[in-house]
Every structure is written in C-alpha cells, then in structure tokens.
Protein backbone atom coordinates (compact mmCIF):
# COMPACT_ATOMS: atom_id res chain seq x y z
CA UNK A 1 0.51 16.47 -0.41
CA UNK A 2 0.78 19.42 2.21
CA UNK A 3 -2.04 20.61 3.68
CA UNK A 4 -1.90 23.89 5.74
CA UNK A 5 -1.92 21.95 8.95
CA UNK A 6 1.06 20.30 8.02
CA UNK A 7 2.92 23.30 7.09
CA UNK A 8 1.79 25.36 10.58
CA UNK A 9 3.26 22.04 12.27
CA UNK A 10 6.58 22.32 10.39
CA UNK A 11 6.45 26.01 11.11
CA UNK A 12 6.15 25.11 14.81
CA UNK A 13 9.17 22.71 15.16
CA UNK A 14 11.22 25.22 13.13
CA UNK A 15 10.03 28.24 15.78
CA UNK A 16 10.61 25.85 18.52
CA UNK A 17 14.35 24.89 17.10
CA UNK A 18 15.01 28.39 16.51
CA UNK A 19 14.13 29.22 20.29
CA UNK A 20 16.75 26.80 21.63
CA UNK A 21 19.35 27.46 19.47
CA UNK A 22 21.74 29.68 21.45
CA UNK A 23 23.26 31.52 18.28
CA UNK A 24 19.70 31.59 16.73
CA UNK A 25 20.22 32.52 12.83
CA UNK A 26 16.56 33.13 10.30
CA UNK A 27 18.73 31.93 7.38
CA UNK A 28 19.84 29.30 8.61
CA UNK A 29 16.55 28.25 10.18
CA UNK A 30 14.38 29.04 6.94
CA UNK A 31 16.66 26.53 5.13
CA UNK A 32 15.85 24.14 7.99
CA UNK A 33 12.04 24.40 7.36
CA UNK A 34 12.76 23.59 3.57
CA UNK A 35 15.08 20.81 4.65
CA UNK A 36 12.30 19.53 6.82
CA UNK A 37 9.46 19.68 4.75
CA UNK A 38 11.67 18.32 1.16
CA UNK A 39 12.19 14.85 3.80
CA UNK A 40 8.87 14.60 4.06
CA UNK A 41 8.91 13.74 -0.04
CA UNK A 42 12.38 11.75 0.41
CA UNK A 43 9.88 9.38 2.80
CA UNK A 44 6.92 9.36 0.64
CA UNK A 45 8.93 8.01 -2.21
CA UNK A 46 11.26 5.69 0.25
CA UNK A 47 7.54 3.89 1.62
CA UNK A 48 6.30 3.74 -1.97
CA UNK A 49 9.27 1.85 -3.50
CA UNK A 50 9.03 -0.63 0.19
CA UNK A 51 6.11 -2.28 -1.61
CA UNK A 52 8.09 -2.59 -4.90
CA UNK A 53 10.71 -4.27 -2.80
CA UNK A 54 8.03 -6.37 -1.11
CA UNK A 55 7.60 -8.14 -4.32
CA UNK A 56 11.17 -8.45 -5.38
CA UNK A 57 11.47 -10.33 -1.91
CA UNK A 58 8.20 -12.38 -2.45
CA UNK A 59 9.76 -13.47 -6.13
CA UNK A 60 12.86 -15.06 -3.96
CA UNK A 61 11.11 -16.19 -2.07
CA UNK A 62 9.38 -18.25 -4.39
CA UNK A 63 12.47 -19.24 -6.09
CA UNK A 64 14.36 -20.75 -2.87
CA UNK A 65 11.18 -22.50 -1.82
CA UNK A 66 11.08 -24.25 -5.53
CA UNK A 67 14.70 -25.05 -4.74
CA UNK A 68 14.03 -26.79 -1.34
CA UNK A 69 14.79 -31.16 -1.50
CA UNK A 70 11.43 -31.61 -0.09
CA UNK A 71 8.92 -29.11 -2.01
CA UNK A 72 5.38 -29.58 -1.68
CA UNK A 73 2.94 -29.20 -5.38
CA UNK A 74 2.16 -25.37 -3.88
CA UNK A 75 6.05 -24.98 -3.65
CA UNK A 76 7.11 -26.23 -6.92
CA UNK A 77 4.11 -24.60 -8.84
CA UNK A 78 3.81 -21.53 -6.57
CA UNK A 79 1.18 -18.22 -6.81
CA UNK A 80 2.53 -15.11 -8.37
CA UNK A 81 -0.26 -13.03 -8.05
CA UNK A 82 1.24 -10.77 -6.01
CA UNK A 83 4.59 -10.55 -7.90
CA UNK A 84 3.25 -9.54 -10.52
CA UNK A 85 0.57 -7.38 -9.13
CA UNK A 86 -0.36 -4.55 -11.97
CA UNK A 87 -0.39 -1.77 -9.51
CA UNK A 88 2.92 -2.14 -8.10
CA UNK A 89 4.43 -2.92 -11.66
CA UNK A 90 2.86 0.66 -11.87
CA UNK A 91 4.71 1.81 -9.26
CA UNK A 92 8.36 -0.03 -10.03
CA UNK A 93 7.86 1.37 -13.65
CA UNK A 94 7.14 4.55 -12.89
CA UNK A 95 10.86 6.58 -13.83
CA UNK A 96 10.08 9.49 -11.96
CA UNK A 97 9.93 7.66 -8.80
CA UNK A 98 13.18 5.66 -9.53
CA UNK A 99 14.93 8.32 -10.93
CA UNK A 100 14.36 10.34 -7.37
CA UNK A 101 15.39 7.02 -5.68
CA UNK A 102 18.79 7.26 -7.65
CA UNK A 103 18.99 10.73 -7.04
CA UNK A 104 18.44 10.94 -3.50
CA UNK A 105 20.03 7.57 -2.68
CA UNK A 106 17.51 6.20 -1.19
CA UNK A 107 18.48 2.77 -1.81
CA UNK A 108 17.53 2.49 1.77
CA UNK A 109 15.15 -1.19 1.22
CA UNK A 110 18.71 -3.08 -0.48
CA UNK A 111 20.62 -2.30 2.33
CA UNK A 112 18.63 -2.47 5.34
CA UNK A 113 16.79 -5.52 3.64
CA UNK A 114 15.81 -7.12 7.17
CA UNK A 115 12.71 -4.89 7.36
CA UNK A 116 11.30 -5.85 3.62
CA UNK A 117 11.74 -9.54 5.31
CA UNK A 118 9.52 -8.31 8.53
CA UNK A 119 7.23 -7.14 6.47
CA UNK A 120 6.42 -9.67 4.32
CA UNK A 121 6.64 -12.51 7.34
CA UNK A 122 3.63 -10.14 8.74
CA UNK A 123 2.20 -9.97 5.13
CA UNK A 124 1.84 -14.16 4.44
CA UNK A 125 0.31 -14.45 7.63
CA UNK A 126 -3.01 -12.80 6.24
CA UNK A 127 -6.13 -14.66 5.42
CA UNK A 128 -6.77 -12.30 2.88
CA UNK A 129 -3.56 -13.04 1.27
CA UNK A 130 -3.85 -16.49 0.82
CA UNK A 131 -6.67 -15.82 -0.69
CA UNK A 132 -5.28 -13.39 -3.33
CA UNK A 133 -2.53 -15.43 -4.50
CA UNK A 134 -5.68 -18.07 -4.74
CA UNK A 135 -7.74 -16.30 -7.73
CA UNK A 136 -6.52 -17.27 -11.58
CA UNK A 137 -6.31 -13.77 -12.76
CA UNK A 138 -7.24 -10.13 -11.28
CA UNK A 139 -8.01 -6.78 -12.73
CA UNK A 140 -6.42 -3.63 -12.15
CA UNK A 141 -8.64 -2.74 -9.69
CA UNK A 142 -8.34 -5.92 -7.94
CA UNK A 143 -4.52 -5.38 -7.62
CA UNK A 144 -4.91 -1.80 -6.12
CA UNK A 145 -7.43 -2.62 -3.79
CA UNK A 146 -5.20 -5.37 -2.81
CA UNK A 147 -2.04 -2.87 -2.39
CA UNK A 148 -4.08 -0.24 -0.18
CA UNK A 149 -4.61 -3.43 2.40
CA UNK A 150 -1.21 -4.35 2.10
CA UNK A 151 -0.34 -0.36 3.40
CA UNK A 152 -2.84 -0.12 5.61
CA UNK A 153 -2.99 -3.51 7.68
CA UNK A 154 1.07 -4.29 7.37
CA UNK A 155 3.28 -1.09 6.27
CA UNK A 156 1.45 1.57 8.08
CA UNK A 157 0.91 -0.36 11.12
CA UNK A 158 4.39 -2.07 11.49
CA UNK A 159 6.05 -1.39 15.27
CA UNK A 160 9.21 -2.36 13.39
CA UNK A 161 9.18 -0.47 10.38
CA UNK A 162 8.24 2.93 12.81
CA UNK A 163 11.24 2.20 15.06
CA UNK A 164 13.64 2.31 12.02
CA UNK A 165 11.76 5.42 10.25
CA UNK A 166 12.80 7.11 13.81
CA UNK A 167 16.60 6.15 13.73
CA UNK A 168 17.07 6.86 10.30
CA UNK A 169 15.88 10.79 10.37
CA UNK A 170 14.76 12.38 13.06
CA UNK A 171 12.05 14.61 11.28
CA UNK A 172 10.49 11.48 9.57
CA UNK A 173 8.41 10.54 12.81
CA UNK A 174 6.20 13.07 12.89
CA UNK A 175 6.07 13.13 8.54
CA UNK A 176 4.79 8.99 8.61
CA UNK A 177 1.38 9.46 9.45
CA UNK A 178 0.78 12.29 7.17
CA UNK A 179 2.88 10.24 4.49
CA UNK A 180 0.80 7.30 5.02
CA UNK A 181 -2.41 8.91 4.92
CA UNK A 182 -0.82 10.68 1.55
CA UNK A 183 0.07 7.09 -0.08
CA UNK A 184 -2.81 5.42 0.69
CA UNK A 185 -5.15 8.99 -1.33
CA UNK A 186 -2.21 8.44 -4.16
CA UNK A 187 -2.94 4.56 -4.10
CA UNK A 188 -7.27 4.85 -4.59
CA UNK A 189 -6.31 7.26 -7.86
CA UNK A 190 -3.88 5.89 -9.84
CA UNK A 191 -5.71 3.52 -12.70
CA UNK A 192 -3.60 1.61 -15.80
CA UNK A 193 -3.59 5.25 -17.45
CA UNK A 194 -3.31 8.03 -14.91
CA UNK A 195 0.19 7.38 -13.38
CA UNK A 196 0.66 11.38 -13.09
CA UNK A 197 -0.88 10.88 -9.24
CA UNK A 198 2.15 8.85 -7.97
CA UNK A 199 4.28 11.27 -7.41
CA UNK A 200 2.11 14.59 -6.06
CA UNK A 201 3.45 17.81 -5.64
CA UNK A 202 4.70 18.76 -2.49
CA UNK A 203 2.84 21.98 -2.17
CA UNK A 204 -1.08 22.02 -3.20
CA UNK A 205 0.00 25.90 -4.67
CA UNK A 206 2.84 28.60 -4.70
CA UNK A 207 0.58 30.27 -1.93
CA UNK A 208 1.01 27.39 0.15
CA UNK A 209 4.46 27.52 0.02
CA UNK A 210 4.55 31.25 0.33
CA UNK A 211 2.33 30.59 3.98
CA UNK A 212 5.22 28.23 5.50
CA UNK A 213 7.82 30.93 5.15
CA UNK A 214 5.84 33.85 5.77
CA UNK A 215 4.78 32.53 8.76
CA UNK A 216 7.98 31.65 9.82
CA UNK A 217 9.27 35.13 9.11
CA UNK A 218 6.13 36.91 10.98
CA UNK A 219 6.65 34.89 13.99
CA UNK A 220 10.43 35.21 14.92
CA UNK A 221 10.87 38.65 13.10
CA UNK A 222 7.62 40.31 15.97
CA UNK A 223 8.47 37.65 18.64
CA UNK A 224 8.49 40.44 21.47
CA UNK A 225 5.32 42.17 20.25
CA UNK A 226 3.54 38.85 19.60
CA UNK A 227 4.38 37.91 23.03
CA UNK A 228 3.11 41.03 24.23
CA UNK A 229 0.14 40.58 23.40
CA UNK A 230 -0.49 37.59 25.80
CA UNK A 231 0.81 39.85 28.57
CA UNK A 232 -2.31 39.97 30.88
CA UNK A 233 -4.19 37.40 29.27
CA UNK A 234 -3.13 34.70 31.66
CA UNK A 235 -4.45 35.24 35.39
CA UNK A 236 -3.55 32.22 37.03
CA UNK A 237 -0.41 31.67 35.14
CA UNK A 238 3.22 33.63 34.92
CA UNK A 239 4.19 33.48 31.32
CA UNK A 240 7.34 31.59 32.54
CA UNK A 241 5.22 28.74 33.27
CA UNK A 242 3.69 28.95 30.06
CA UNK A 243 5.11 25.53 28.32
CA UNK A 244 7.51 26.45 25.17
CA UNK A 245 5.09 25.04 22.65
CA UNK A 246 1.98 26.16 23.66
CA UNK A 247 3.51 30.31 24.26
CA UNK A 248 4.73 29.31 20.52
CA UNK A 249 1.59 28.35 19.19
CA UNK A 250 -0.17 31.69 21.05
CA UNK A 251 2.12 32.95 18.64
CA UNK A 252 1.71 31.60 15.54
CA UNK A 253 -2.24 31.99 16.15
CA UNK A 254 -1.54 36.01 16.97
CA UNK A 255 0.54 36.14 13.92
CA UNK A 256 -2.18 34.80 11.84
CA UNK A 257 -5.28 37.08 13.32
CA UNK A 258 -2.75 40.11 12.44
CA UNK A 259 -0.43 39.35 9.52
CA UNK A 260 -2.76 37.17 7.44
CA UNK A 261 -5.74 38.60 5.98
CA UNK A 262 -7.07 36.13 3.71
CA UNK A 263 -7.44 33.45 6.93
CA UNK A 264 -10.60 33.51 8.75
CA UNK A 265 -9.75 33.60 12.34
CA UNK A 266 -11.80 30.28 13.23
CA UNK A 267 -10.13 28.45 11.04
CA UNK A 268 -6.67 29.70 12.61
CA UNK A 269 -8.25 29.32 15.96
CA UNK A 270 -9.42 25.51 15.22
CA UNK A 271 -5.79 24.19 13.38
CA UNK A 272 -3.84 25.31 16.87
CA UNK A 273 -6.40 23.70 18.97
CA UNK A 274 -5.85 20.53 16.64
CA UNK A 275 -2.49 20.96 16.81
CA UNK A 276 -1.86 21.57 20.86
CA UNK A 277 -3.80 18.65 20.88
CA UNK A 278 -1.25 16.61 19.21
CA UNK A 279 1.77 18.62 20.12
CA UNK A 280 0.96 19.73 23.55
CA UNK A 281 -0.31 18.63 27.13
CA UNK A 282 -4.11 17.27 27.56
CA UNK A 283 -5.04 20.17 29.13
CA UNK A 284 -3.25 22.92 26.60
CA UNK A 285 -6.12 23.07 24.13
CA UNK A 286 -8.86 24.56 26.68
CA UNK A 287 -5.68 26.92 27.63
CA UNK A 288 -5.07 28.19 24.24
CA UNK A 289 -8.30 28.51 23.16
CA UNK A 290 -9.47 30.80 25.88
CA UNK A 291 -6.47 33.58 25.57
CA UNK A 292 -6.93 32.79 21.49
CA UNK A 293 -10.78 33.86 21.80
CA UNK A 294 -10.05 36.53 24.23
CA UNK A 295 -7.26 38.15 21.52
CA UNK A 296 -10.17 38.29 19.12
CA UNK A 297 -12.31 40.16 20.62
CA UNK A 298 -9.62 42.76 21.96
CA UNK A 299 -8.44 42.88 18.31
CA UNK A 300 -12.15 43.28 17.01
CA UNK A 301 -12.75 46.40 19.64
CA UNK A 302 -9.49 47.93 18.95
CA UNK A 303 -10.02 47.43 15.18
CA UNK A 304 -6.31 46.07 15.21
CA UNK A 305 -7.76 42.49 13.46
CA UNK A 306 -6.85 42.40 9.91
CA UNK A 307 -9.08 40.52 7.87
CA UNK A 308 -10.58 41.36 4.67
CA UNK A 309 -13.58 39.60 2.79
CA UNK A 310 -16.59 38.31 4.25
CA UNK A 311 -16.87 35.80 6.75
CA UNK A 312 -13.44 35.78 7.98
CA UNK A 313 -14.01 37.11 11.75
C-alpha cells in the first residue's frame, strides 16, 4: 500500500517532530514513525468497513420506512440492491478485516453513527443510485463498479467525513488521500474469488520497510554534516531563513545522493520536488531543486556521490 513517496513523507514529519522536540530521543522517535505509518492501516480498514456500515444503515432504513402509517408501493416493497450488494458482502465477510476491527477497536462507525447517516443522505441523492436500486438483478462486476462510485463521488469527497478523520487522529489527514487512492486500486481487483487483495500489505517489500528507518537513522544520526553541506549553497539566503521543512528535505535528499546507493539521484531529486510541493511554500520547489542539482554536481567532481549500477547519476 506504501509507496516510497509515502514513506519519505512519513520520514519527513518524523524528522520534523524530532527537531521540535526539546528532549529529542531516536528511540522514541523511530517508534513514532512505526506508530505513524501502522495508523495509516488502522484507517484503511476503518474507511473500508464505512461502506459495510453504509448498508447496515440503508437496511434500516428500509425497515422504518415499511413501518411508516402512510407508505407509498416503493416503501412497502422497497429496492435492496444495494443491501445486498455482492461486493460489500465481500467486504463484511471478509474475517481478516473484522477480526482487525475487533482487534484494534475500531468500532468507530457504531458509535459515531451520525456520519454513516451523512453519508448515505449524500448517497440517495444520486441519479445513479436510483438507478441501481432500479435493475432486477446485477453481477459481480456490476456491484463493484457500483462501490468504486460510491467511494469516489460520496466517501472520498465528503467535507464531513474529512473534518472527523482530522479530530479523531491527528496523523490520519495527511494518510486519507493516499488511503483513498489505496481503496479505490483494492476495490477494481477484488472479483467473487480473489478476496486476498482486501487487505494489502503495508509495505510493497522488507526493503521498503528497511528505507523508512534507514532514512530516518541517516538523517538525524549526520544532521550537522548533512547540513553542512548546504553551507554556501544559498547566496541570497541565511540558512536561518531557510523554512524548517524545506532545510529538512535538503536533508533527506543529501542523505539519499550519499547513503543510498541503489537510488538514482533523479528519482531522489524528483520525489522532494513532489513533495515540497505538497509540504512546502509555492515557491520552495524551484529553491530546492537548484541547491539539490548544484550538490550533484559537487558530489560528481569530488567523487563523494555514491551510486552504484548504471543509470543512477
């Protein structure tokens, strides 16, 4: 579910943490990273069982509206296409996810109920789902293709539902777009008899997971040296002025070009631009990619850049 960029992000808030922290401790904030990244999975599997619990509240909410004095024919005889949609019986079925939701106590959708109702008020005000619950039967597909609209046009989307994400954890608001872009992958591969893609690993390899605290560990452990090395670089600015997370991402860029072999130094060069850009001020990307690019070459002449294999300068 991780990709590299996602890990150099988490790297980056854990730096930037660590650099605040008066009584700074590596221990502690390598178990932070881990702590960080593992509630990235606690929100994958929280936004996965919302639809589940989109469809117990759309069966009771076909049983009170059979129960109203006044029901109309739709009422009394209503839809329950969606209830009993095949890909999230998939999902609710699926014990790993439920037995992580018992775990973890994530119960989060029973007691904070109101934003199931939010969603599904947003959810019956679709065309296009009036006209699911219209059709006599659907396939498989049919269901899933349904359930990817459903997360992209009302979970994903939902001011609401972001709001309380943010009060609940503060590392979640960053995680949800990754984690949406993550469910909605997981949703366009699962099929009737590969339910092994609902829950992905965390980590694409051990090496991945290897990177995050590595990285963490070459950054903070050579912070003065690292920092040296932008000494200079910087005519028109003091490195006081330098904002916090851009002189950390100068960083964590140097770290790579000299601690990382395997990692072509365009490809370090491009995920910190991407990053600043996200992270940073409009303006930071130019910034860091000009001291970045002049590093290089210094590195190359002094024959300081370690890279092996071909293609990776």
């Amino acid at each position: 579910m991780l990709t590299r960029r996602h890990i150099r992000v988490k790297v980056l808030q854990s730096i930037y943490a660590f650099n605040q922290t008066q009584h700074a401790d590596l221990d502690k904030q390598e178990k932070f990273l881990w702590y960080s990244i593992e509630q990235m999975h606690d929100l994958y599997v929280l936004l996965l069982q919302s639809m589940v619990a989109l469809t117990e509240h759309a069966e009771d909410y076909l049983l009170k509206s059979q129960k109203k004095h006044l029901a109309t024919a739709s009422e009394k005889n209503p839809s329950r296409r969606f209830v009993d949609n095949k890909a999230v019986a998939l999902l609710a079925n699926n014990s790993y996810l439920q037995e992580i939701l018992k775990k973890k106590k994530l119960n989060y959708w029973k007691e904070d109920d109101e934003y199931i109702a939010i969603l599904f008020k947003s959810l019956i005000e679709k065309d296009w789902y009036t006209d699911y619950l219209s059709k006599k039967q659907t396939s498989f597909k049919e269901d899933r293709a349904f359930l990817i609209q459903l997360y992209k046009e009302v979970i994903a989307p939902n001011d609401k539902l972001y709001e309380y994400i943010e009060d609940k954890r503060l590392t979640w608001v960053d995680d949800f777009p990754i984690v949406n872009t993550a469910i909605v992958k997981m949703l366009g591969k699962i099929s009737e008899s590969n339910t092994a893609a609902v829950i992905p690993s965390l980590y694409k390899n051990d090496d991945d997971k290897e990177f995050a605290l590595q990285l963490l560990r070459k950054v903070i452990l050579n912070e003065e040296k690292l920092a040296s090395h932008i000494d200079g670089k910087t005519p028109n600015w003091d490195k006081d002025r330098i904002a916090e997370i851009d002189f950390t991402i100068l960083k964590m860029g140097i770290a790579e070009f000299l601690h990382f072999p395997s990692i072509p130094v365009r490809v370090s060069i491009n995920e910190y631009l991407e990053i600043s850009k996200e992270y940073s001020t409009p303006k930071s990307s130019i910034f860091i990619n000009g001291i970045l690019d002049k590093l290089v070459k210094e590195f190359s002449e002094k024959k300081t850049l370690n890279k092996i294999g071909r293609g990776l300068q």
